[in-house]
PDB file of N, CA and C in Angstrom:
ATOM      1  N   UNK A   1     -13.201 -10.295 -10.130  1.00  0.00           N
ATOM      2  CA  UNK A   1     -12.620 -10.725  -8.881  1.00  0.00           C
ATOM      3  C   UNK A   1     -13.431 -10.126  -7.735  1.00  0.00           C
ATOM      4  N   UNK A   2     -13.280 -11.341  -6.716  1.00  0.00           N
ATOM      5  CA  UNK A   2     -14.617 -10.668  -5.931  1.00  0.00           C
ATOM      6  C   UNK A   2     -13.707 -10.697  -3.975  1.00  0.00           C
ATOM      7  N   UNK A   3     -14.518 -10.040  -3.159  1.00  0.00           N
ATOM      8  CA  UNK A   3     -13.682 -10.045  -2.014  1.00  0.00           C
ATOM      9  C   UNK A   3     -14.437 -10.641  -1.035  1.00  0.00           C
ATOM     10  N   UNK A   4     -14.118 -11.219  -0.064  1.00  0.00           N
ATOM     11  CA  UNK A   4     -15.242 -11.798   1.033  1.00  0.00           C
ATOM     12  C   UNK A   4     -14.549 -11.736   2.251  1.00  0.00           C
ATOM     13  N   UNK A   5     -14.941 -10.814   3.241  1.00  0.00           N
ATOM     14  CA  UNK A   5     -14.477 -11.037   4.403  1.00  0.00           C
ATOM     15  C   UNK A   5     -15.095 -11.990   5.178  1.00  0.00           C
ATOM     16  N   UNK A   6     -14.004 -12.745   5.269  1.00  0.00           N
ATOM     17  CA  UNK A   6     -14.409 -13.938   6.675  1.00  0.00           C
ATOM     18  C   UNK A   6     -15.509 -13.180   7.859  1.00  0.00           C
ATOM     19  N   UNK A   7     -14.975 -12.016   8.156  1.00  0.00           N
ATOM     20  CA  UNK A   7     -15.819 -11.928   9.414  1.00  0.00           C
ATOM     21  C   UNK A   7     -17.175 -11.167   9.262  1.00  0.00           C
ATOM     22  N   UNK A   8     -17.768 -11.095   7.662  1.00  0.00           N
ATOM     23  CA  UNK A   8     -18.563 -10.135   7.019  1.00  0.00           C
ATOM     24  C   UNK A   8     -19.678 -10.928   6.754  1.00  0.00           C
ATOM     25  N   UNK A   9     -21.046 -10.881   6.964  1.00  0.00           N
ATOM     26  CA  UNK A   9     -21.973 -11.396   6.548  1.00  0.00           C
ATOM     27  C   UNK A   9     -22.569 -10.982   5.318  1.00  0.00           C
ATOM     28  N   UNK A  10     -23.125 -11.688   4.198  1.00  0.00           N
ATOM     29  CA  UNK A  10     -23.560 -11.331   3.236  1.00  0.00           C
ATOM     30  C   UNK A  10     -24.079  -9.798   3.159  1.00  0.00           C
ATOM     31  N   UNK A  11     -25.072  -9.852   3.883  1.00  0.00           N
ATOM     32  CA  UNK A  11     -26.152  -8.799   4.529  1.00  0.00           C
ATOM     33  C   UNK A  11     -25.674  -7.566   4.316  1.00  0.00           C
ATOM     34  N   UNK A  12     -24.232  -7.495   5.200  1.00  0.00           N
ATOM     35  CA  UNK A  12     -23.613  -6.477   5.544  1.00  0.00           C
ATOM     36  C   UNK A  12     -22.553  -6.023   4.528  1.00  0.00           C
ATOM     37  N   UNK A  13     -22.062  -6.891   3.641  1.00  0.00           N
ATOM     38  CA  UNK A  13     -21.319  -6.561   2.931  1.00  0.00           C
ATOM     39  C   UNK A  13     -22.102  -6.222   1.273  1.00  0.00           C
ATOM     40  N   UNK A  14     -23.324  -6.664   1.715  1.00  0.00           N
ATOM     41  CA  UNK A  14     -24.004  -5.610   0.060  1.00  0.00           C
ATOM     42  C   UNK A  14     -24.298  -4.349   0.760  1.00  0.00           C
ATOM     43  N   UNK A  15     -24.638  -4.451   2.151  1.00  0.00           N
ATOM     44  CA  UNK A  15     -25.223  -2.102   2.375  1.00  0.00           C
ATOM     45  C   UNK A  15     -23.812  -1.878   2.600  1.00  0.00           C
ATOM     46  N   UNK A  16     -22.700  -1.977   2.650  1.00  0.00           N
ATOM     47  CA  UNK A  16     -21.136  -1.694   2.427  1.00  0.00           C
ATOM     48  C   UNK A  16     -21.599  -1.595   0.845  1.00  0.00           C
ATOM     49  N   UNK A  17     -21.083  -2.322   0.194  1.00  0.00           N
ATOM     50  CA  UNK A  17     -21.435  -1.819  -1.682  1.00  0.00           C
ATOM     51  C   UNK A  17     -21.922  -0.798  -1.794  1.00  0.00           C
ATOM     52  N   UNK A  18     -23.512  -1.092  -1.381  1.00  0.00           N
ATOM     53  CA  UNK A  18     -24.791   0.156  -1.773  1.00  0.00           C
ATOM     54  C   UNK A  18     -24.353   1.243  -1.681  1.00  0.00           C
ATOM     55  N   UNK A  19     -23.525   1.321  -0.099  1.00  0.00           N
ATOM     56  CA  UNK A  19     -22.940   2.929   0.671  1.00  0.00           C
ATOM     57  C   UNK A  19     -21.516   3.547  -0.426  1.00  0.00           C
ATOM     58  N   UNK A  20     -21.141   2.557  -1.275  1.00  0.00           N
ATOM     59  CA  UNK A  20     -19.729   2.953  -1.932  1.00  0.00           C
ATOM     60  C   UNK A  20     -20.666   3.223  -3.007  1.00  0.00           C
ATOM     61  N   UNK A  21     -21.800   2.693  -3.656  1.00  0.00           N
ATOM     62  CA  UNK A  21     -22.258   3.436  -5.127  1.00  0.00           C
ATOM     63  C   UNK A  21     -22.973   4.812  -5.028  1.00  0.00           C
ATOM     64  N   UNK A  22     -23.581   4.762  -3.287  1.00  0.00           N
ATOM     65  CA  UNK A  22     -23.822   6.499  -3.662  1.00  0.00           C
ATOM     66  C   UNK A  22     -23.014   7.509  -3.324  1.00  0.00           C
ATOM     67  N   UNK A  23     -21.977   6.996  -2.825  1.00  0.00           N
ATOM     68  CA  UNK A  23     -20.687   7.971  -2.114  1.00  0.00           C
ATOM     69  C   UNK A  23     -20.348   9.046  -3.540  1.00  0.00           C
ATOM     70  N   UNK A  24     -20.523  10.032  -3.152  1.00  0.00           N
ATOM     71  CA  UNK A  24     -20.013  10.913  -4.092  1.00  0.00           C
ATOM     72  C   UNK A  24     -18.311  10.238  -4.665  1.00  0.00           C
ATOM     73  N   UNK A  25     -18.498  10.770  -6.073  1.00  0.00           N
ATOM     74  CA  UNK A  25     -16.814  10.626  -6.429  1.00  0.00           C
ATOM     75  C   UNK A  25     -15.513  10.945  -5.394  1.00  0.00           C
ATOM     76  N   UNK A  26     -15.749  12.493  -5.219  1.00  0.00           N
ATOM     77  CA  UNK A  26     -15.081  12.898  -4.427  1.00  0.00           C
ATOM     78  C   UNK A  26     -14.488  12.355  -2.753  1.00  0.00           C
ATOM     79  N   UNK A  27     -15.438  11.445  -2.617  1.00  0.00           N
ATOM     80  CA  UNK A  27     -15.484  11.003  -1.237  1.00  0.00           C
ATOM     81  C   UNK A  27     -14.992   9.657  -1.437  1.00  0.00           C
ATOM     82  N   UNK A  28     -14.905   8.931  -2.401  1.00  0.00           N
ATOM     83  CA  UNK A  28     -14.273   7.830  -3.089  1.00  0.00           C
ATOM     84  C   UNK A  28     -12.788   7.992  -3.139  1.00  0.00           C
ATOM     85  N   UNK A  29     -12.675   8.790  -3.768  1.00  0.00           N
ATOM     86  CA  UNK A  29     -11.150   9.333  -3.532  1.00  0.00           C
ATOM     87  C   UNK A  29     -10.247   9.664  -2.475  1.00  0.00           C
ATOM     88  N   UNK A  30     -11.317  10.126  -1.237  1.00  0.00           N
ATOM     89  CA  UNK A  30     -10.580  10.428   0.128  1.00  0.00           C
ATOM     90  C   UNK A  30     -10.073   9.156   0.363  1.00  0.00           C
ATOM     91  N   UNK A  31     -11.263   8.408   0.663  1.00  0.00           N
ATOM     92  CA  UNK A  31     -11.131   7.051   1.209  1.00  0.00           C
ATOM     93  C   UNK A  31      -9.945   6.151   0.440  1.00  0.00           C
ATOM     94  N   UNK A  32      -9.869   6.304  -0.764  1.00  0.00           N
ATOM     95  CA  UNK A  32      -8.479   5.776  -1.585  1.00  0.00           C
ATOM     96  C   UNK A  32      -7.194   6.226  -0.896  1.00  0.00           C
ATOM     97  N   UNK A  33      -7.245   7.435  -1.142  1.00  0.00           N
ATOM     98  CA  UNK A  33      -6.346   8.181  -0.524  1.00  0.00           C
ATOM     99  C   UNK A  33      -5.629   7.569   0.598  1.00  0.00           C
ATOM    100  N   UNK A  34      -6.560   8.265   1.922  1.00  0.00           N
ATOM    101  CA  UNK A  34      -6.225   7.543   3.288  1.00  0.00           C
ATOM    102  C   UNK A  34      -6.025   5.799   3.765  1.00  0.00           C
ATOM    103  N   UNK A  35      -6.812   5.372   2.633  1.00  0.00           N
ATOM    104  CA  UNK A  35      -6.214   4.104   2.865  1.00  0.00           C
ATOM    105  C   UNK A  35      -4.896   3.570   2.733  1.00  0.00           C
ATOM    106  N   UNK A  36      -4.014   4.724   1.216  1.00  0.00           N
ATOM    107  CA  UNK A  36      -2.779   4.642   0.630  1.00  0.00           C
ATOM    108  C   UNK A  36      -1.963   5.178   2.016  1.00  0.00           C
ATOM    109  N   UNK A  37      -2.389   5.999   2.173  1.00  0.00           N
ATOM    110  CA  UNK A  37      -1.424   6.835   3.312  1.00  0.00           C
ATOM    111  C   UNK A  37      -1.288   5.509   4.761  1.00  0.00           C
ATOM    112  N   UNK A  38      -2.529   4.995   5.182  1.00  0.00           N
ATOM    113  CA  UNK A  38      -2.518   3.968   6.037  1.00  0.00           C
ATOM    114  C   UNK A  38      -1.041   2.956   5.584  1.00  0.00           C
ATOM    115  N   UNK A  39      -1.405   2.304   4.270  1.00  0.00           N
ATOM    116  CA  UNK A  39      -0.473   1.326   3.798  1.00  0.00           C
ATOM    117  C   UNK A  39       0.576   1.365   4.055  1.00  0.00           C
ATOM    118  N   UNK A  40       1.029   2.785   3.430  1.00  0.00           N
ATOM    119  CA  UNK A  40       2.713   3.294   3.179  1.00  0.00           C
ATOM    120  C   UNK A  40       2.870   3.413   4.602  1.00  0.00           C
ATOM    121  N   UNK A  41       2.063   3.496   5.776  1.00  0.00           N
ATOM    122  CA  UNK A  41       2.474   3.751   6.914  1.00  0.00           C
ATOM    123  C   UNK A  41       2.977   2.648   7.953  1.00  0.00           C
ATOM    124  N   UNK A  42       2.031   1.372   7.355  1.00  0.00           N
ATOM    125  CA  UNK A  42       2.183  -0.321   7.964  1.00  0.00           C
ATOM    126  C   UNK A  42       3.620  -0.983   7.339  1.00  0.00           C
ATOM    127  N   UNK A  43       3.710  -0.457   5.954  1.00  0.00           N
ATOM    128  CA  UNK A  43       4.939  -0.891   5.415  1.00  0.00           C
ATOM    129  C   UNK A  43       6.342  -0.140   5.503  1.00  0.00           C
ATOM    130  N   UNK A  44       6.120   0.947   6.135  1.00  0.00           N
ATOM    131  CA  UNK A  44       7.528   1.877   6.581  1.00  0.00           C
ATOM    132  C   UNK A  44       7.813   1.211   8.135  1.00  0.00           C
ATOM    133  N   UNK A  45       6.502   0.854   8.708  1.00  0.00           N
ATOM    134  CA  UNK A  45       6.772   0.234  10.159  1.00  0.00           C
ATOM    135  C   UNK A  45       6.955  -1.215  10.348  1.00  0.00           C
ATOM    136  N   UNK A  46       7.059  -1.763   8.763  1.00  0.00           N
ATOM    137  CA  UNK A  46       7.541  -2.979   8.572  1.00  0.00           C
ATOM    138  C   UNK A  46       9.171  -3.060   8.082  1.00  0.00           C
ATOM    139  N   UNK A  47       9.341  -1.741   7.472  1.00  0.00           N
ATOM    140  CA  UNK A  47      11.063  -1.618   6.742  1.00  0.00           C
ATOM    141  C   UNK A  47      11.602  -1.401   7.953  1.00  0.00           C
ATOM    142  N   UNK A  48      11.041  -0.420   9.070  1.00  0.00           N
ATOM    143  CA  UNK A  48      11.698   0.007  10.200  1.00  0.00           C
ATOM    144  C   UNK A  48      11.956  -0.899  11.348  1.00  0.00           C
ATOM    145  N   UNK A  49      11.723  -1.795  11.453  1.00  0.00           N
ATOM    146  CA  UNK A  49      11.293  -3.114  11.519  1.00  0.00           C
ATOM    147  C   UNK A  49      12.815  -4.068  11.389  1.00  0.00           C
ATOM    148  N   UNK A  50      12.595  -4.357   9.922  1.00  0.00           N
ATOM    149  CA  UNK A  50      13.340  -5.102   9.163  1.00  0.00           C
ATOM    150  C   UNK A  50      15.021  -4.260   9.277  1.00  0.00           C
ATOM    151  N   UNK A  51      15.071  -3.239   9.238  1.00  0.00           N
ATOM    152  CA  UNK A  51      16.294  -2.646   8.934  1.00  0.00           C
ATOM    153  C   UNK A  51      16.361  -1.319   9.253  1.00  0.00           C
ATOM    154  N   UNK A  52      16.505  -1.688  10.976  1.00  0.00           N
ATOM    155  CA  UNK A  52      16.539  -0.372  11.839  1.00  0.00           C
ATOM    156  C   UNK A  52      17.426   0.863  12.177  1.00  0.00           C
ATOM    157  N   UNK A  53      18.511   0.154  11.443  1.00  0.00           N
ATOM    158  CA  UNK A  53      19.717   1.395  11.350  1.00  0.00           C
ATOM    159  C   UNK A  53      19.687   2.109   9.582  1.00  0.00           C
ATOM    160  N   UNK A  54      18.322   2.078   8.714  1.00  0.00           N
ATOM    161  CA  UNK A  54      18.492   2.690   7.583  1.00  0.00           C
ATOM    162  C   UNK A  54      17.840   4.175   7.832  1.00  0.00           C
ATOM    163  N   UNK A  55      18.664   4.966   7.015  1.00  0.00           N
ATOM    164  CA  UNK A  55      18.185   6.588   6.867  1.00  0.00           C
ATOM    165  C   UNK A  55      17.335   6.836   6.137  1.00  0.00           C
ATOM    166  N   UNK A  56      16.665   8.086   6.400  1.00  0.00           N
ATOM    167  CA  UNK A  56      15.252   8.139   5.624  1.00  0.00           C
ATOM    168  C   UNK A  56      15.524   7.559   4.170  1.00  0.00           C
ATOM    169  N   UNK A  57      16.699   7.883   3.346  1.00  0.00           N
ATOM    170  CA  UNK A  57      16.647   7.617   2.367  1.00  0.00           C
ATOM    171  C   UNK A  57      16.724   6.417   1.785  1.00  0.00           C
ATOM    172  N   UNK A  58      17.315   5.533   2.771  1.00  0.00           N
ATOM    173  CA  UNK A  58      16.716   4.115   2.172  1.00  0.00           C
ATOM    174  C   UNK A  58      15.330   3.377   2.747  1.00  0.00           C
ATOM    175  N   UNK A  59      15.306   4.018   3.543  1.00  0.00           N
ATOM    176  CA  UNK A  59      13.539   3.592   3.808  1.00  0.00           C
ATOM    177  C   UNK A  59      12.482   3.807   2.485  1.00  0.00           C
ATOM    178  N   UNK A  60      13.056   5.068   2.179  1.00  0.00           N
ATOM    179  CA  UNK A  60      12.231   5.196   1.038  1.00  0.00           C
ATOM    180  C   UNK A  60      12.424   4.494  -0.190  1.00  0.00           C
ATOM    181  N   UNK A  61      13.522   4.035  -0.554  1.00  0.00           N
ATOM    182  CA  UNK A  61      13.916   3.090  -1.519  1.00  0.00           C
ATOM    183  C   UNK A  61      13.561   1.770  -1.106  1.00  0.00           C
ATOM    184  N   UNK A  62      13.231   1.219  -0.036  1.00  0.00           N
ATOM    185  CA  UNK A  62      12.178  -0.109   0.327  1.00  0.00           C
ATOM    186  C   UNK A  62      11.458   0.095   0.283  1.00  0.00           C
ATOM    187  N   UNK A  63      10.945   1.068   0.576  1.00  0.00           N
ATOM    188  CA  UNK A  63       9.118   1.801   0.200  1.00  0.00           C
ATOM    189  C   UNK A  63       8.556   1.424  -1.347  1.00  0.00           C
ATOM    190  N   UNK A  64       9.561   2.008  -1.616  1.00  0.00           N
ATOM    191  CA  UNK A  64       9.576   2.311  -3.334  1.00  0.00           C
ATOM    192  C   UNK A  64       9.646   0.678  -3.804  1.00  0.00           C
ATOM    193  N   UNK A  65      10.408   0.178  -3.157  1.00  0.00           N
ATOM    194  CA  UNK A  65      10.790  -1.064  -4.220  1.00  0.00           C
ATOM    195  C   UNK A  65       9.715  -2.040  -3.733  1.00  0.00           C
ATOM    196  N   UNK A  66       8.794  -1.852  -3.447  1.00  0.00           N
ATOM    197  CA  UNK A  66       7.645  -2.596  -2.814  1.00  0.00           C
ATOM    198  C   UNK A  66       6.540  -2.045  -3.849  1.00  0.00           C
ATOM    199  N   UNK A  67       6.704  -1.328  -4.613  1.00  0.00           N
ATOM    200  CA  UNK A  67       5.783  -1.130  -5.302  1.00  0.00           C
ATOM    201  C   UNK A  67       5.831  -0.725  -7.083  1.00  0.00           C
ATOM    202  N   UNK A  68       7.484  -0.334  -7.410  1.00  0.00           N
ATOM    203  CA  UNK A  68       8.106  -0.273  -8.197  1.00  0.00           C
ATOM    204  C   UNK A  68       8.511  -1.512  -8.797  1.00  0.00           C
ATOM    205  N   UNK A  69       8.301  -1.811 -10.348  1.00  0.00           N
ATOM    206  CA  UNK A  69       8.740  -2.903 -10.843  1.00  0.00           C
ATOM    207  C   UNK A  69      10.709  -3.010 -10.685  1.00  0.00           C
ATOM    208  N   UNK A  70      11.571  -4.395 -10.405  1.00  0.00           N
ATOM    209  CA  UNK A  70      13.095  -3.952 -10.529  1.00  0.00           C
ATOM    210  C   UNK A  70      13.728  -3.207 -11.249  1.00  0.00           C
ATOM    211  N   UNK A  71      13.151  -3.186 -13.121  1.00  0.00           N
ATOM    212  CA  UNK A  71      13.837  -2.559 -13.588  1.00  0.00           C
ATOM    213  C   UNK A  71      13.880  -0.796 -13.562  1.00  0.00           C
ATOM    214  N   UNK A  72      12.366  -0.630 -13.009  1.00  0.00           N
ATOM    215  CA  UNK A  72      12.120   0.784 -13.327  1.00  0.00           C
ATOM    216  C   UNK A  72      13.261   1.103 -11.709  1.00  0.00           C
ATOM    217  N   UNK A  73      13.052   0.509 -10.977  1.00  0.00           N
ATOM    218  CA  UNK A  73      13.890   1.080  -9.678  1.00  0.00           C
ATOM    219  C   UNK A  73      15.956   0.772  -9.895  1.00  0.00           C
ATOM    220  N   UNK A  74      16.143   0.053 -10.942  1.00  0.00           N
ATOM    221  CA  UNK A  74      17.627  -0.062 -11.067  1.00  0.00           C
ATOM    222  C   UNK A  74      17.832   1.042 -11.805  1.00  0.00           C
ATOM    223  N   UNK A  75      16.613   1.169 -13.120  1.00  0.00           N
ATOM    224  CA  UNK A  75      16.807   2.807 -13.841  1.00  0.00           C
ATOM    225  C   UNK A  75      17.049   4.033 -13.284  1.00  0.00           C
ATOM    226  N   UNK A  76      16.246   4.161 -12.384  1.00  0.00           N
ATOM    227  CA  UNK A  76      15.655   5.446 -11.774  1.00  0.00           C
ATOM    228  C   UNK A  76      16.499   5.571 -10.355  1.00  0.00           C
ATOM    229  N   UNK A  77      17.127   4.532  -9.732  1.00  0.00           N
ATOM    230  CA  UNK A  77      17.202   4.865  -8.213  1.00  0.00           C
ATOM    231  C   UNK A  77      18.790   4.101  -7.975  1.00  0.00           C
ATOM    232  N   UNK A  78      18.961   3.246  -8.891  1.00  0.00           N
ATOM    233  CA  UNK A  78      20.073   2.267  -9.155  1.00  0.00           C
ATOM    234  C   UNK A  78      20.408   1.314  -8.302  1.00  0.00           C
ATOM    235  N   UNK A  79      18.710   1.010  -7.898  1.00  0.00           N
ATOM    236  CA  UNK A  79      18.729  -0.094  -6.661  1.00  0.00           C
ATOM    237  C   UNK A  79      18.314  -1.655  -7.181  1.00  0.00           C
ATOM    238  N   UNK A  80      19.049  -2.217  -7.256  1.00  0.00           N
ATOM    239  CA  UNK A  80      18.503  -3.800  -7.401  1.00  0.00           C
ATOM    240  C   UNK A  80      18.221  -4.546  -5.988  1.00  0.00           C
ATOM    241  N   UNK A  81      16.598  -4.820  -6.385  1.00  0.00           N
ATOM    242  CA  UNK A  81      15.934  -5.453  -5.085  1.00  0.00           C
ATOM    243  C   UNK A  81      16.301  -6.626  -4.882  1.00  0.00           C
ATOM    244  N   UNK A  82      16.913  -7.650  -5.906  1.00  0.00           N
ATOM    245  CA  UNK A  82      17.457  -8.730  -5.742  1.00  0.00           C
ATOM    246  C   UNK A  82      18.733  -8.997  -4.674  1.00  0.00           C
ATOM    247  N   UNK A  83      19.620  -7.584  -4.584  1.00  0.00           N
ATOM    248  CA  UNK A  83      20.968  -7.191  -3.912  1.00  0.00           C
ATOM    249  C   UNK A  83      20.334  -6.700  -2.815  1.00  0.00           C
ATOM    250  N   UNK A  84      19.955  -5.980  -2.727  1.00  0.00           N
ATOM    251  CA  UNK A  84      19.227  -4.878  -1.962  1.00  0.00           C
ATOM    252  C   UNK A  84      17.890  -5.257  -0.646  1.00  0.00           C
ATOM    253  N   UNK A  85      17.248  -6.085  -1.649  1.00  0.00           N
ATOM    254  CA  UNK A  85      16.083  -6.486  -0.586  1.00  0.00           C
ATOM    255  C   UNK A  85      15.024  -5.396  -0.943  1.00  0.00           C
ATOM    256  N   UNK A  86      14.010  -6.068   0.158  1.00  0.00           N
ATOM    257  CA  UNK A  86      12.836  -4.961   0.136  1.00  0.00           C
ATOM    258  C   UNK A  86      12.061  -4.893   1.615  1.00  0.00           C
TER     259      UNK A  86
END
């Protein structure tokens, strides 16, 4: 599976590649990282959003259920996203 940004020219998107194969491991991982932290941050300001009178603790259970399969989150949290939403 391959990715193509519309606004990316060939050119530019192989020295993007090149720059990710010599990136140290370690520096691979930041960038994973902070991108995760970005995400969880667009999608808490999308729950907050959606359902502005919830307490941290169900924010985090839309958090969760956005990335949690239903059953593991009805097991574990006893939330059905079907009832519940996300």
């Amino acid at each position: 599976m391959s990715f193509k940004p519309a606004d990316t020219s060939r050119e530019a998107q192989l020295v993007m590649i090149e720059g990710f194969r010599r990136m140290p491991g370690w520096q691979k991982l930041k960038c994973v990282s902070e991108l995760t932290e970005l995400l969880h941050s667009l999608a808490l300001n999308d729950i907050r959003k959606k359902h502005p009178d919830a307490d941290e603790r169900r924010l985090l259970l839309y958090l969760s259920s956005r990335w949690l399969p239903r059953d593991i989150m009805k097991k574990a949290f006893n939330w059905d996203v079907q009832k519940e939403g996300y």
